[in-house]
C-alpha atoms as a PDB file:
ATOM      1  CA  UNK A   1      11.098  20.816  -0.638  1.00  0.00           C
ATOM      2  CA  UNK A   2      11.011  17.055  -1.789  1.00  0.00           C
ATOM      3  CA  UNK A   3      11.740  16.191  -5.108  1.00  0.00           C
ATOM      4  CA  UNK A   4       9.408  14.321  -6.905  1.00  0.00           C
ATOM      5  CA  UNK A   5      10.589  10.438  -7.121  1.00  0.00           C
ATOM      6  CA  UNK A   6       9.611   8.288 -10.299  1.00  0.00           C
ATOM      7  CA  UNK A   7      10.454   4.321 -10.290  1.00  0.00           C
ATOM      8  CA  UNK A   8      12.827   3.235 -13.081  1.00  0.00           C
ATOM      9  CA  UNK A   9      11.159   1.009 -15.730  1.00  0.00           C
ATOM     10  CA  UNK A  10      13.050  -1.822 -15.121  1.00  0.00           C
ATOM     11  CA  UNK A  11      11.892  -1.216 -11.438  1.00  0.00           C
ATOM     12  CA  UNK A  12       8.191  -0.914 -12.656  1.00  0.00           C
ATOM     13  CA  UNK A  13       8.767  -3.924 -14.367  1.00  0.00           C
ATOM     14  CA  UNK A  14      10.682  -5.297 -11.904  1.00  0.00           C
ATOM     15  CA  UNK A  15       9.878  -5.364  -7.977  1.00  0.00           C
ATOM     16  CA  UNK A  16       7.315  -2.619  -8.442  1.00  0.00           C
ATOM     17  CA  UNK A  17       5.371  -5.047 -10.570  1.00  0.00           C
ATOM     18  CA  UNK A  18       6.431  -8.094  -7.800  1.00  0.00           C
ATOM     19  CA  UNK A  19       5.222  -6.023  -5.121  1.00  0.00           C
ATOM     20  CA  UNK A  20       1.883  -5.098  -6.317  1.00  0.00           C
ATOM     21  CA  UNK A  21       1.398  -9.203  -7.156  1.00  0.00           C
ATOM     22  CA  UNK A  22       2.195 -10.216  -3.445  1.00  0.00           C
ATOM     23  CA  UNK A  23      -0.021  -7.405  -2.159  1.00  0.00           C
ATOM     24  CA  UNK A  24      -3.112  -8.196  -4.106  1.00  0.00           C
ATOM     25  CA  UNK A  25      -2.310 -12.297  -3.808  1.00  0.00           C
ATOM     26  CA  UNK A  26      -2.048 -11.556   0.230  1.00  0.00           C
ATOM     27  CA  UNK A  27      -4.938  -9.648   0.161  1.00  0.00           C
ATOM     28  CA  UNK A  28      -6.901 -12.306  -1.595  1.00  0.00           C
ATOM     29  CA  UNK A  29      -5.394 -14.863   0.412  1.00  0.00           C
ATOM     30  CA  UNK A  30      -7.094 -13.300   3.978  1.00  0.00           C
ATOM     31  CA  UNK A  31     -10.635 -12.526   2.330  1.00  0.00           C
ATOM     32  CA  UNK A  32     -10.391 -16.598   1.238  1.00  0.00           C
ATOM     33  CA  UNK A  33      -8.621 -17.439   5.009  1.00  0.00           C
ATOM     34  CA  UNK A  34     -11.337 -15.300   6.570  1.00  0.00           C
ATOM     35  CA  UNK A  35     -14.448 -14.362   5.141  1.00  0.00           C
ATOM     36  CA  UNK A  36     -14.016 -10.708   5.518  1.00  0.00           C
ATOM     37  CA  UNK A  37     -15.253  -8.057   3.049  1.00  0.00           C
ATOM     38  CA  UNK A  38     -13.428  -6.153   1.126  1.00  0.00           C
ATOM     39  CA  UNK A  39     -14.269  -2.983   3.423  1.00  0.00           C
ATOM     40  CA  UNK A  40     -11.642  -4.565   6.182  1.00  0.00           C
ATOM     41  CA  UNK A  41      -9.083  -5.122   3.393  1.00  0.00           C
ATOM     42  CA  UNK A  42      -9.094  -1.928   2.620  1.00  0.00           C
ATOM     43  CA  UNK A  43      -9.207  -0.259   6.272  1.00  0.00           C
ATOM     44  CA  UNK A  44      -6.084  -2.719   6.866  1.00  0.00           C
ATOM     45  CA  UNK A  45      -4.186  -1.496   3.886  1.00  0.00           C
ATOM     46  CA  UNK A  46      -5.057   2.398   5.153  1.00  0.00           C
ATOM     47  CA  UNK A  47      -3.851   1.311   8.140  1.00  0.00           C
ATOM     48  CA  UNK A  48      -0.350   0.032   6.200  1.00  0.00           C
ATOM     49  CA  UNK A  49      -0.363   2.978   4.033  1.00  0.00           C
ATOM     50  CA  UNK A  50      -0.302   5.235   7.279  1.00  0.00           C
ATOM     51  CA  UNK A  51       3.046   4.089   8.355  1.00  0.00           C
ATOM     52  CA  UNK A  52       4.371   5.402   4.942  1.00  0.00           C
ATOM     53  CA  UNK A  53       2.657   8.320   4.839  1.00  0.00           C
ATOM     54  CA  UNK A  54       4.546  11.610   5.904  1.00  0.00           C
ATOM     55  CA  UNK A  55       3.201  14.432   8.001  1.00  0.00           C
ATOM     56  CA  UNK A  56       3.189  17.932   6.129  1.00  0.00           C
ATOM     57  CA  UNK A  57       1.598  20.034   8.565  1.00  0.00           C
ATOM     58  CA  UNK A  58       1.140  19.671  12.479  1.00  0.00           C
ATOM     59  CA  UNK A  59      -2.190  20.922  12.938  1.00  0.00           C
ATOM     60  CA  UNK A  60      -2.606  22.643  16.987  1.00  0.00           C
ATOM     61  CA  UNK A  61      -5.686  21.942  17.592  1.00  0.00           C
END
């Protein structure tokens, strides 16, 4: 089993903190660039998210 993985605080305040800025500027930045809602910002960043996301349980089907 995995353990359980905490940032640093000087990474929270650090490039945790950076990366959260640049997300939410870029996300702003696309609604302004194309007039999308915020329905297909979030479906993109689902989208993102699934890359990092790690598969558990194979489900047969």
């Amino acid at each position: 089993m995995n353990e359980p993985y905490s940032f640093s605080n000087d990474q929270m305040n650090g490039i945790v903190e950076d990366t959260y800025s640049n997300i939410i500027k870029e996300c702003e930045k696309l609604k302004n660039i194309t007039n999308c809602p915020n329905e297909q910002v979030v479906a993109l960043l689902s989208v993102i998210a699934s890359n990092f996301a790690t598969t558990t349980e194979k489900r047969e089907n």
